[in-house]
C-alpha atoms as a PDB file:
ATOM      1  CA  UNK A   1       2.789 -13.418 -57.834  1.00  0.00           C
ATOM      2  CA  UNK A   2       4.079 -11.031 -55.150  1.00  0.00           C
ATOM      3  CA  UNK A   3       0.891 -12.194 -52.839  1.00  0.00           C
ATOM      4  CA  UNK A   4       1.561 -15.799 -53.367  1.00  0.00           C
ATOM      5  CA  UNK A   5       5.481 -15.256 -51.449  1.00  0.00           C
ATOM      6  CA  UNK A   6       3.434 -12.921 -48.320  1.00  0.00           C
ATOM      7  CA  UNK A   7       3.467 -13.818 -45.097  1.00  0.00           C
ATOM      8  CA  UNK A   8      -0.084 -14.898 -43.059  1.00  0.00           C
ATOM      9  CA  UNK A   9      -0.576 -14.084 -40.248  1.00  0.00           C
ATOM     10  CA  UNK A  10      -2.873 -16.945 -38.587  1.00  0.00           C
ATOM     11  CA  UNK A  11      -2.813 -19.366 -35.569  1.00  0.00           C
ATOM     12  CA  UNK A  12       0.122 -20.911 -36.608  1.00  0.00           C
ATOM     13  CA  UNK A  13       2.218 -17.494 -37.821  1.00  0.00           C
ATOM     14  CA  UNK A  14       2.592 -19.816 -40.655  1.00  0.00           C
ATOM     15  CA  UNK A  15       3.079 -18.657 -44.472  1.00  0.00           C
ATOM     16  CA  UNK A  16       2.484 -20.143 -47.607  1.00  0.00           C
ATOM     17  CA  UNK A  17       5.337 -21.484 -48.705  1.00  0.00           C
ATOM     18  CA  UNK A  18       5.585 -23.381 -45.554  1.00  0.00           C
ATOM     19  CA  UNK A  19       2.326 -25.025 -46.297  1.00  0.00           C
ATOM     20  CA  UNK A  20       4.306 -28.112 -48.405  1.00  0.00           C
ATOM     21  CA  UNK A  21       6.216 -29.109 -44.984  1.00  0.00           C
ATOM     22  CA  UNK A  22       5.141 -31.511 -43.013  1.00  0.00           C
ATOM     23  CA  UNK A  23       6.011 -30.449 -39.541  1.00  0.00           C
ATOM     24  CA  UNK A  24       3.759 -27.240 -38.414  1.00  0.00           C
ATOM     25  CA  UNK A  25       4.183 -26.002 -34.884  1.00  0.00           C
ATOM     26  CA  UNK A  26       1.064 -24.438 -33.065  1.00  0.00           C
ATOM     27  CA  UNK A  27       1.075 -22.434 -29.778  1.00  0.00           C
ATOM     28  CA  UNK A  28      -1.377 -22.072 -27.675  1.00  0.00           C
ATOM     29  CA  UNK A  29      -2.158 -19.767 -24.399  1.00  0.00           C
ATOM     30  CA  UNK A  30      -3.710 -22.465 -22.670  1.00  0.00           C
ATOM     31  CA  UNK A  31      -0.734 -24.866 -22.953  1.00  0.00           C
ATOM     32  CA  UNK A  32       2.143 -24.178 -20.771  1.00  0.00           C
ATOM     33  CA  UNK A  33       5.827 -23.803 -22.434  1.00  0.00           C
ATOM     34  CA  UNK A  34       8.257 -26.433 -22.294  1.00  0.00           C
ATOM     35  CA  UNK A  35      10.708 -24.100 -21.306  1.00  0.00           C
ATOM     36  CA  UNK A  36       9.941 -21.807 -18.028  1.00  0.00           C
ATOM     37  CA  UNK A  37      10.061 -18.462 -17.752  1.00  0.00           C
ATOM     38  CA  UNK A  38      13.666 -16.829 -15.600  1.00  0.00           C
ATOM     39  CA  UNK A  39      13.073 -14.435 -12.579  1.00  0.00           C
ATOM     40  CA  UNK A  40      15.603 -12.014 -13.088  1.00  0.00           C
ATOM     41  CA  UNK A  41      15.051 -10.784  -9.009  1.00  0.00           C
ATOM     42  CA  UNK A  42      14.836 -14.703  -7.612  1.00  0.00           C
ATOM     43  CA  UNK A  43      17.914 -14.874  -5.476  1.00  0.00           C
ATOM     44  CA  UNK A  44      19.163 -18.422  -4.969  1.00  0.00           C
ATOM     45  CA  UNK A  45      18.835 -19.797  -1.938  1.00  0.00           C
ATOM     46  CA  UNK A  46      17.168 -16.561  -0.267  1.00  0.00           C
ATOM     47  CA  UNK A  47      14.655 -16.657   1.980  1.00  0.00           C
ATOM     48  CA  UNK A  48      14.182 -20.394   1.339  1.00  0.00           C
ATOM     49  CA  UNK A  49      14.455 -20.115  -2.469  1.00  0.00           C
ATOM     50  CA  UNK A  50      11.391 -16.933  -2.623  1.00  0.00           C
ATOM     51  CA  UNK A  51      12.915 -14.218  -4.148  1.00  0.00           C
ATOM     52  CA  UNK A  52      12.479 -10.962  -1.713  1.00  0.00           C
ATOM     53  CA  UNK A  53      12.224  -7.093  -2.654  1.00  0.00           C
ATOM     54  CA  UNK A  54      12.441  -5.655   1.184  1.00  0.00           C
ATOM     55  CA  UNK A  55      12.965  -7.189   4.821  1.00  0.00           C
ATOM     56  CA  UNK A  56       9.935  -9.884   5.810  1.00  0.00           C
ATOM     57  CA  UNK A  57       9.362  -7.747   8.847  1.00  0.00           C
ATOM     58  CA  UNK A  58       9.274  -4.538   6.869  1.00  0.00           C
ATOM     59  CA  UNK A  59       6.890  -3.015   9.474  1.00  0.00           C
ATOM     60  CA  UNK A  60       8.756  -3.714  12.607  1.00  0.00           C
ATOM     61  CA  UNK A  61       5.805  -3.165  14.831  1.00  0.00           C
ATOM     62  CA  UNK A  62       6.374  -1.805  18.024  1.00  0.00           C
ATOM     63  CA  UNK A  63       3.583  -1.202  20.823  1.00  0.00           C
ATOM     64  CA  UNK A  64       5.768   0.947  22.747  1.00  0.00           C
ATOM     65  CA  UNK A  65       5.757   3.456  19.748  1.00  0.00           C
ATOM     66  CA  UNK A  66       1.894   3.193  19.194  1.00  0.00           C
ATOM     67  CA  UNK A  67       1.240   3.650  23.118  1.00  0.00           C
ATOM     68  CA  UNK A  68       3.900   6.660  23.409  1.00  0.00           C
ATOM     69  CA  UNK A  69       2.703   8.139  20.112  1.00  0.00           C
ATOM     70  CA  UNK A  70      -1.044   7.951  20.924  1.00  0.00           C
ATOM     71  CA  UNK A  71      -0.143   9.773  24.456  1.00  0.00           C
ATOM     72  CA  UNK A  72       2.422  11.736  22.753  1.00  0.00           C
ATOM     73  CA  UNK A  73      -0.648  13.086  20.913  1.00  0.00           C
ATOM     74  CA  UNK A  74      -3.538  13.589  23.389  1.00  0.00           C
ATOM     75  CA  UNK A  75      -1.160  15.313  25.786  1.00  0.00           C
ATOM     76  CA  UNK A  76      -0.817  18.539  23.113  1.00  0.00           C
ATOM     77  CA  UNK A  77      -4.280  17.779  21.916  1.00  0.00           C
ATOM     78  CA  UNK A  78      -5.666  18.535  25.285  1.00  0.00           C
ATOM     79  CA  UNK A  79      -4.533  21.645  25.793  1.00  0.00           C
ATOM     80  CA  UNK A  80      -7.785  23.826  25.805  1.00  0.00           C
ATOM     81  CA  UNK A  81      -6.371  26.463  22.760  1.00  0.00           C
ATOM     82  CA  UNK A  82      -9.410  27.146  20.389  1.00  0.00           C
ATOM     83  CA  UNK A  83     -11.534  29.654  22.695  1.00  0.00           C
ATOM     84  CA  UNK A  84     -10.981  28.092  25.912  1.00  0.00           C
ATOM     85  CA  UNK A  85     -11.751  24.318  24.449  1.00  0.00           C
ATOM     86  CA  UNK A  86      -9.145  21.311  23.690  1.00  0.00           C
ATOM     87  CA  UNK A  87      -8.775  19.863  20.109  1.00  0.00           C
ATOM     88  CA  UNK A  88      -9.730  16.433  22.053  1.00  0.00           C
ATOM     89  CA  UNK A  89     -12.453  17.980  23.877  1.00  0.00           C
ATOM     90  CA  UNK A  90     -14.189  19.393  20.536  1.00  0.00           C
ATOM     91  CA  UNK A  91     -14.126  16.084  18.380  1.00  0.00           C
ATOM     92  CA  UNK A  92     -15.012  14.142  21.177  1.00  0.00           C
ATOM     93  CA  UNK A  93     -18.201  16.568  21.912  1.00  0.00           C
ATOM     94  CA  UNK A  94     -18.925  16.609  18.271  1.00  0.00           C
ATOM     95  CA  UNK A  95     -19.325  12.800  18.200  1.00  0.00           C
ATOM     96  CA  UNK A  96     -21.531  13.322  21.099  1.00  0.00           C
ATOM     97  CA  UNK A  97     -24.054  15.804  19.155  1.00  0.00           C
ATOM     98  CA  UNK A  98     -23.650  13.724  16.019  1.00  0.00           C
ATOM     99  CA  UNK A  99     -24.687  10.505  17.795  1.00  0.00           C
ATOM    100  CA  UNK A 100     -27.564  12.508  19.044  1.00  0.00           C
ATOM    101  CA  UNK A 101     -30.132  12.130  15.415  1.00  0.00           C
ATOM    102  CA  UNK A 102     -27.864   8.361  15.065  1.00  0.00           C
ATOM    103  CA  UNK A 103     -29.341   7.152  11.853  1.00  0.00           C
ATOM    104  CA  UNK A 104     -28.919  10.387   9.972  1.00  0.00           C
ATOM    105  CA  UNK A 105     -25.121  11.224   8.849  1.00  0.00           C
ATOM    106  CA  UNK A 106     -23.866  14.331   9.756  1.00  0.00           C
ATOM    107  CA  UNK A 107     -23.887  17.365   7.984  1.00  0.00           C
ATOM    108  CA  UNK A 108     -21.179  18.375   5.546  1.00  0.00           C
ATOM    109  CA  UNK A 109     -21.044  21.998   7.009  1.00  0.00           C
ATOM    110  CA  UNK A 110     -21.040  20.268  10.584  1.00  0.00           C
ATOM    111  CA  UNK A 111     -17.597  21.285  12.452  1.00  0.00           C
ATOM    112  CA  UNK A 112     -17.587  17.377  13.271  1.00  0.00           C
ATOM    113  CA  UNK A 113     -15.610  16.903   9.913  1.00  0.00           C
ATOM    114  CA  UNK A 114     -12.737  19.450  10.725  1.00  0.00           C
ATOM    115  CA  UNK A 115     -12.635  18.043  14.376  1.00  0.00           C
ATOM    116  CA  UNK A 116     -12.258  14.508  12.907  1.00  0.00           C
ATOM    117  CA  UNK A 117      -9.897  15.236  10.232  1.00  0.00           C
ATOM    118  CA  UNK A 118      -7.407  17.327  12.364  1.00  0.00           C
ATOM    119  CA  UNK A 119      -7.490  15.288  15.341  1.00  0.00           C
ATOM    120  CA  UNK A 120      -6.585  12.134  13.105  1.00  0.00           C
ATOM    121  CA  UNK A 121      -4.238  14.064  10.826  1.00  0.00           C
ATOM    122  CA  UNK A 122      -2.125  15.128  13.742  1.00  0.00           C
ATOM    123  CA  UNK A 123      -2.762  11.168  15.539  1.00  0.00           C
ATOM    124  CA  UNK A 124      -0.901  10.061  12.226  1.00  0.00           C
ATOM    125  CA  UNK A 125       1.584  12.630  11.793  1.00  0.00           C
ATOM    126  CA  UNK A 126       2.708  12.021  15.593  1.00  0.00           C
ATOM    127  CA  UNK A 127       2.910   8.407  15.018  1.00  0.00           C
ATOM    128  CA  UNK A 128       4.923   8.300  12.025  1.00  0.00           C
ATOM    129  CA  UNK A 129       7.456  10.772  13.979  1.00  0.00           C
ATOM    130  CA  UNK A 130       7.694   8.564  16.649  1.00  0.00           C
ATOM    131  CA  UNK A 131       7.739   4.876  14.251  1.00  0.00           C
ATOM    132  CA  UNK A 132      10.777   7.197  12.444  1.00  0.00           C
ATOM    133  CA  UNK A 133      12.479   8.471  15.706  1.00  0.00           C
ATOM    134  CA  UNK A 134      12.187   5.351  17.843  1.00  0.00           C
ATOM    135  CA  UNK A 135      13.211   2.765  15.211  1.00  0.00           C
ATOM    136  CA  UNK A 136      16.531   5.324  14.081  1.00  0.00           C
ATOM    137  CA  UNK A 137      17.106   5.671  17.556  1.00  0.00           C
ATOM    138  CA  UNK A 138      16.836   1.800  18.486  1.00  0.00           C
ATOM    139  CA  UNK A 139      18.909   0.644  15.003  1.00  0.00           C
ATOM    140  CA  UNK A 140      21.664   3.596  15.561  1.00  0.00           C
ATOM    141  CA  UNK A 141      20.623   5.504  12.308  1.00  0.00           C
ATOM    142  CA  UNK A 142      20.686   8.815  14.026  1.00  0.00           C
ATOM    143  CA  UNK A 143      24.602   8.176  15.280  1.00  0.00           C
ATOM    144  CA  UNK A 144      26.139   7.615  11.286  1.00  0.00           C
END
């Protein structure tokens, strides 16, 4: 008699002795709720009702910090250090050789990868610097 009392587990999360009721309530995935769901990070009446996690203009673009960053860069990068050669000079050359047999790749013992990933490693490095320094500067971060 102890299995007659059990609980089943079926579409309705009904059990049997709720089987002599008339009423049954079935929920589906593919019906919507009566009641909707609460945002707990909607803030009312912010940004036009849209609830926000950072700044719309989290970027904050700025040529002048691309153009000064990418110059910022090629200056040191130009200075012939590596056997009488520039960092510039060398990638740029290496493209050159590569482009030479075009449809096959280059080689992964070519110096064309260590040209491309240092030049570009130092590019980025230089850029975020200067997106870091020239926003801090412009928004007074640097004076607190």
């Amino acid at each position: 008699m102890a299995a007659a009392t059990s609980a089943v587990v079926g579409l309705a999360t009904s059990s049997l002795s709720s089987l002599n009721r008339r009423q049954t309530t079935l929920s589906s995935a593919f019906l919507k709720s009566p009641v909707t769901s609460r945002n707990p990070l909607r803030v009312s009446q912010a940004s036009g009702g849209k609830y926000t996690c950072f700044q719309r203009d989290w970027l904050r673009k700025d040529l002048n910090v691309i153009g000064f960053g990418l110059i910022g860069w090629l200056a040191p990068s130009s200075i012939p250090a590596i056997n009488g050669d520039s960092l510039t000079g060398l990638f740029f050359g290496s493209i050159g050789t590569e482009l030479a047999h075009f449809p096959t790749p280059p080689a992964l013992t070519s110096p064309f990868w260590l040209w491309l990933v240092t030049w570009h490693l130092g590019l980025f490095i230089c850029l975020t610097f200067g997106q870091i320094g020239f926003k801090g500067r412009t928004e007074d971060y640097f004076e607190k």
